[in-house]
Protein backbone atom coordinates (compact mmCIF):
# COMPACT_ATOMS: atom_id res chain seq x y z
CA UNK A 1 12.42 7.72 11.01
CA UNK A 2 11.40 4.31 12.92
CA UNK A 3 13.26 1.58 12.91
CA UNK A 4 11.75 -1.84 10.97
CA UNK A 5 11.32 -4.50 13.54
CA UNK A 6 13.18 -7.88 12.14
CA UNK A 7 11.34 -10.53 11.25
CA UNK A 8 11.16 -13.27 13.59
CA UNK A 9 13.16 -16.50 12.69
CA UNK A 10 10.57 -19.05 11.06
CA UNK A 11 8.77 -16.49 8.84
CA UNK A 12 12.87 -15.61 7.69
CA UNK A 13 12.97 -19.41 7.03
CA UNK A 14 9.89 -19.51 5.06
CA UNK A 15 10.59 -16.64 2.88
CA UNK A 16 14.36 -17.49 1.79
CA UNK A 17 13.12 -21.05 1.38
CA UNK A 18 9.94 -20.57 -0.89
CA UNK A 19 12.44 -18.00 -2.82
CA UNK A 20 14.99 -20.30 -3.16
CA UNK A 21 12.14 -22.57 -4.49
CA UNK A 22 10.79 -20.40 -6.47
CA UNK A 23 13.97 -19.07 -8.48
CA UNK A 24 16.07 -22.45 -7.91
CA UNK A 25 19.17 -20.56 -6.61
CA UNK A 26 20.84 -22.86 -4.43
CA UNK A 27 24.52 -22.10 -3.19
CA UNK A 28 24.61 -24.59 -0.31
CA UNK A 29 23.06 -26.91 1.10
CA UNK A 30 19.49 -25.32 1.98
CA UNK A 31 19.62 -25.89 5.87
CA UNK A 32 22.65 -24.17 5.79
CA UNK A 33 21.83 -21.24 3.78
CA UNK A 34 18.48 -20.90 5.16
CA UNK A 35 19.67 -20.86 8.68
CA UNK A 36 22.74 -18.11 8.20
CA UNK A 37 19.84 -15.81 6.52
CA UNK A 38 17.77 -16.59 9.43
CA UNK A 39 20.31 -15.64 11.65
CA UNK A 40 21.59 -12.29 9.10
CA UNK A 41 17.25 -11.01 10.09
C-alpha cells in the first residue's frame, strides 16, 4: 500500500479553519489551533 502524501501547509489551514467555521468548535485561540494542526499534517 502507498503512502498518502500530506497536505501542504495553507490548504491544512484552510480546511481546519472553514471547519472550525463551519461547526463553531473553537478550543483556542484560532491562530493557535490552526497552526499546531498545520504543523500535526
Amino acid at each position: 500500500m502507498s503512502e498518502i502524501p500530506a497536505l501542504a501547509p495553507d490548504i491544512s489551514k484552510t480546511l481546519v479553519r472553514d471547519t472550525v467555521a463551519r461547526q463553531g468548535m473553537l478550543i483556542e485561540p484560532p491562530e493557535i489551533y490552526v497552526g499546531q494542526v498545520a504543523q500535526r499534517c
